[in-house]
N, C-alpha and C. Protein backbone atom coordinates (compact mmCIF):
# COMPACT_ATOMS: atom_id res chain seq x y z
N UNK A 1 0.85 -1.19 0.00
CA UNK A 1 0.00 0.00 0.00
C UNK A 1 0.89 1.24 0.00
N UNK A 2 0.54 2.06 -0.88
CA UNK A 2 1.53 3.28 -1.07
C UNK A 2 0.20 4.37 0.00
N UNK A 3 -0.67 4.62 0.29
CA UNK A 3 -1.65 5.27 0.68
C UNK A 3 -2.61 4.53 1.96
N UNK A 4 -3.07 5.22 2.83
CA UNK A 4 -4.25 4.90 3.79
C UNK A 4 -4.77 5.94 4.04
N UNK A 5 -6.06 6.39 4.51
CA UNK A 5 -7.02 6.99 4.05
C UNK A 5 -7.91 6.36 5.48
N UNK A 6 -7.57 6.93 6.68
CA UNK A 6 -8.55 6.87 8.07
C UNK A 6 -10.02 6.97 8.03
N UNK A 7 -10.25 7.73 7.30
CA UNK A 7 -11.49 8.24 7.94
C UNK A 7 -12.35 8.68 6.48
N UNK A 8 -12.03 7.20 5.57
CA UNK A 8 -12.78 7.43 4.21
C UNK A 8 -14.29 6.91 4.27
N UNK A 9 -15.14 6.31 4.93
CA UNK A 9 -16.13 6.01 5.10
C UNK A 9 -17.23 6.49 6.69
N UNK A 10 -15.76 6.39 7.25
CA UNK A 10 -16.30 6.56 8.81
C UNK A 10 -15.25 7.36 9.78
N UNK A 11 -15.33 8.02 10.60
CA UNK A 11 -14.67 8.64 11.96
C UNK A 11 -13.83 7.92 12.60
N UNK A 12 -12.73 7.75 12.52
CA UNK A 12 -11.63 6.87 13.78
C UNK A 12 -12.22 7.47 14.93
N UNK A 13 -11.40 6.37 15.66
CA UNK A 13 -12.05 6.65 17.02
C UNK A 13 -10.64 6.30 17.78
N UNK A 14 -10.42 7.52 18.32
CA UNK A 14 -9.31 7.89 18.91
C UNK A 14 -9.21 7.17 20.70
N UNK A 15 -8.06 6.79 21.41
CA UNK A 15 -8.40 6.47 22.10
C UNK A 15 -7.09 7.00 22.98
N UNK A 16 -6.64 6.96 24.35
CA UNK A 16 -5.31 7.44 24.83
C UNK A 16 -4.29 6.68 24.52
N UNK A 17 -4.24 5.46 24.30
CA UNK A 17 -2.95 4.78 23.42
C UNK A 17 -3.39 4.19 21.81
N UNK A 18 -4.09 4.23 21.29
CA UNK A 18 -5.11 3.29 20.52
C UNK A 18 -5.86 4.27 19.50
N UNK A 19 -5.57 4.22 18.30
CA UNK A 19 -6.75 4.13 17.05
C UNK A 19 -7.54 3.22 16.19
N UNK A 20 -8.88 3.23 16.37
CA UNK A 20 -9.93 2.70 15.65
C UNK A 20 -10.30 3.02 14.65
N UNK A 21 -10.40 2.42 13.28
CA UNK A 21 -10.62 2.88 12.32
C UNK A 21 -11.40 1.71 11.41
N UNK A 22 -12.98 1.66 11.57
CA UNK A 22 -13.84 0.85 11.15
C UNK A 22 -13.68 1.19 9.30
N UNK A 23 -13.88 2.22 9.10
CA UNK A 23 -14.27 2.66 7.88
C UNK A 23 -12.84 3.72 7.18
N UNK A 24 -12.06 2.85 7.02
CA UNK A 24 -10.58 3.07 6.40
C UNK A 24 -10.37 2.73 4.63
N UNK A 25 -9.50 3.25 4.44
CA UNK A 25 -9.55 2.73 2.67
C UNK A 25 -7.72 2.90 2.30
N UNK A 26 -7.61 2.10 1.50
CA UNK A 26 -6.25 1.88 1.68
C UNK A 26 -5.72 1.91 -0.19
N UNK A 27 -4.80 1.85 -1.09
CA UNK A 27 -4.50 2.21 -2.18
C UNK A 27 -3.38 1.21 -2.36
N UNK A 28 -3.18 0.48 -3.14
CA UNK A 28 -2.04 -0.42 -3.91
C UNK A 28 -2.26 -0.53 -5.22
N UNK A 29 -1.09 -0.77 -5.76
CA UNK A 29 -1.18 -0.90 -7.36
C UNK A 29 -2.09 0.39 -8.15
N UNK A 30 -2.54 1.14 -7.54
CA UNK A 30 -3.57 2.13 -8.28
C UNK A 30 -4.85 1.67 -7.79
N UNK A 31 -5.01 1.28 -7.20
CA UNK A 31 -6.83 0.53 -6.74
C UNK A 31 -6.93 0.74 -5.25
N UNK A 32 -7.77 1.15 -5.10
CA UNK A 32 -8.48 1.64 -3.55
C UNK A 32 -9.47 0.28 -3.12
N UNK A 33 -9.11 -0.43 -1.79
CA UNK A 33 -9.92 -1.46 -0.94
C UNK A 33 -10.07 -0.97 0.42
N UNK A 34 -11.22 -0.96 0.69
CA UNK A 34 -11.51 -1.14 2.20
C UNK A 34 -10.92 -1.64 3.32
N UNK A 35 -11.07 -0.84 4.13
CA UNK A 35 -9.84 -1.43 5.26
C UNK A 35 -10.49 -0.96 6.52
N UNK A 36 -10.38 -2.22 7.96
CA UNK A 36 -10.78 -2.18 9.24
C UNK A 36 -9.15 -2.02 9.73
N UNK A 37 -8.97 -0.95 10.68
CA UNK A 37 -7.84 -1.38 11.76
C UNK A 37 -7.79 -0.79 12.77
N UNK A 38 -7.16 -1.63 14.07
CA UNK A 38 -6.79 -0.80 15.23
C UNK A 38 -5.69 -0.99 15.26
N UNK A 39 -5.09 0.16 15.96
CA UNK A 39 -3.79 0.13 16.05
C UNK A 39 -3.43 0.65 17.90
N UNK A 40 -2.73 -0.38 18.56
CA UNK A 40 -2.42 -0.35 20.14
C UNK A 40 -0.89 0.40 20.10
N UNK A 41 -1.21 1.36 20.89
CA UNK A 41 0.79 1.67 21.22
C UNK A 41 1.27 1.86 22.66
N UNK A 42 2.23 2.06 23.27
CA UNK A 42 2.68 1.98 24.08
C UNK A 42 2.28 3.76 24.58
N UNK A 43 2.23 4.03 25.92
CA UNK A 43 1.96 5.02 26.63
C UNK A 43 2.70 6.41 26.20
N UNK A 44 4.23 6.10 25.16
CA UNK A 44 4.41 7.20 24.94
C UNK A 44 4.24 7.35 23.06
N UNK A 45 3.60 6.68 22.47
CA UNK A 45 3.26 6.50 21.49
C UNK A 45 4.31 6.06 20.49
N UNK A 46 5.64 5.72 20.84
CA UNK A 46 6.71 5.29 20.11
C UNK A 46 6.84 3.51 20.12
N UNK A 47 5.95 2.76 19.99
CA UNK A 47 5.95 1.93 19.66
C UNK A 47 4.61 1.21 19.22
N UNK A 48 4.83 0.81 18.68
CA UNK A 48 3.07 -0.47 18.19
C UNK A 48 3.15 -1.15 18.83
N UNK A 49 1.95 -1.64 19.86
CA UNK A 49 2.14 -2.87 20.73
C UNK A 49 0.91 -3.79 20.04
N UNK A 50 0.20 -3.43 18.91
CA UNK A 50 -0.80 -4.31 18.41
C UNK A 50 -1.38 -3.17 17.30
N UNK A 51 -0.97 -4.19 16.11
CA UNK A 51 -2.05 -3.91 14.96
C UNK A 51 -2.86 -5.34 14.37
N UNK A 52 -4.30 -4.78 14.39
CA UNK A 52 -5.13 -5.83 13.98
C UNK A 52 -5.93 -5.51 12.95
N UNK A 53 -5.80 -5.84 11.32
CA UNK A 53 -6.81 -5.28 10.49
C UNK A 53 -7.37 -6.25 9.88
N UNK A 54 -8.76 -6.02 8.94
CA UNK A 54 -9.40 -6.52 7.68
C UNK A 54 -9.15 -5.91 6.31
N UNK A 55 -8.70 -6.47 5.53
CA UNK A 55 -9.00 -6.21 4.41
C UNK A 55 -10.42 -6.30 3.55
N UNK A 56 -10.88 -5.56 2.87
CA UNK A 56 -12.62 -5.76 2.43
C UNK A 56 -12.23 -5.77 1.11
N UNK A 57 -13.52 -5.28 0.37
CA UNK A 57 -13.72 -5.06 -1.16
C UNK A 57 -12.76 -4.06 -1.93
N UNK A 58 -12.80 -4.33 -2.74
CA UNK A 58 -11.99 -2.91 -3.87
C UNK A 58 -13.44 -2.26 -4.26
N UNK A 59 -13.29 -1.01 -3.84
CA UNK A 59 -13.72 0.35 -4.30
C UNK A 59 -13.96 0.57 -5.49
N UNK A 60 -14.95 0.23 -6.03
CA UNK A 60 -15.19 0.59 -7.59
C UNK A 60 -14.68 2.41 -7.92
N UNK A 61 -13.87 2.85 -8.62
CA UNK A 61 -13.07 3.60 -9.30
C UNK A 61 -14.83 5.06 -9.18
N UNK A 62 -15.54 4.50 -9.65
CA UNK A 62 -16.32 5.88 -9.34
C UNK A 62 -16.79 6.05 -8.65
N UNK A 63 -16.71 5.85 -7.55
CA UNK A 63 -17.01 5.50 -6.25
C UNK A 63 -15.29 6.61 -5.65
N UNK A 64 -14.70 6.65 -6.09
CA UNK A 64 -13.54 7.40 -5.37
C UNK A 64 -13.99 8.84 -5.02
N UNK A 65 -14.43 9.57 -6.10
CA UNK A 65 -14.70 10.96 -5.78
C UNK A 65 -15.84 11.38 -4.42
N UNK A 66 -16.55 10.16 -4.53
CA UNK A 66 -17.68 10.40 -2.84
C UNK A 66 -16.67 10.42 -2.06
N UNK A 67 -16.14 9.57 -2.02
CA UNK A 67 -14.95 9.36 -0.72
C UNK A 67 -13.79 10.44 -0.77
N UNK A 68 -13.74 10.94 -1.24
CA UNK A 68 -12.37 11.98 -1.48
C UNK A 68 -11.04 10.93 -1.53
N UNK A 69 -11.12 10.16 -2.76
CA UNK A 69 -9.91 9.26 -2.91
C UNK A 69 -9.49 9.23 -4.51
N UNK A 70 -8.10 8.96 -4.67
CA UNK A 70 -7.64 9.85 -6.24
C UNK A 70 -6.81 9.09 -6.59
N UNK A 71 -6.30 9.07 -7.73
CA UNK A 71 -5.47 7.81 -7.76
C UNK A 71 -3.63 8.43 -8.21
């Protein structure tokens, strides 16, 4: 993935060590897919102590401009 895109469907959800990001969208090869992830870090935010994602569907191409996504 050359690109990620937080908050292309839905609001992360911020947390004091921790981001949620249900409705994420992500970019490889030129093609935009859906993406779930949280991401856990350590108290001073310099490390990842847990990333857990989904990969979903590819984004049909006209479908990018709702989302504010470009290639």
């Amino acid at each position: 993935a050359d690109r990620v895109v937080a908050y292309a469907f839905a609001t992360p959800e911020m947390g004091a060590d921790a981001i949620k990001s249900p409705g994420a969208a992500f970019r490889s090869k030129g093609q935009w897919y859906r993406l779930k992830f949280k991401c856990e870090t350590a108290p001073d935010h310099m490390e990842v102590l847990q990333l857990r994602y989904r990969i979903g569907d590819e984004i049909p191409e006209s479908d990018w401009p709702k989302y504010n996504l470009y290639n």
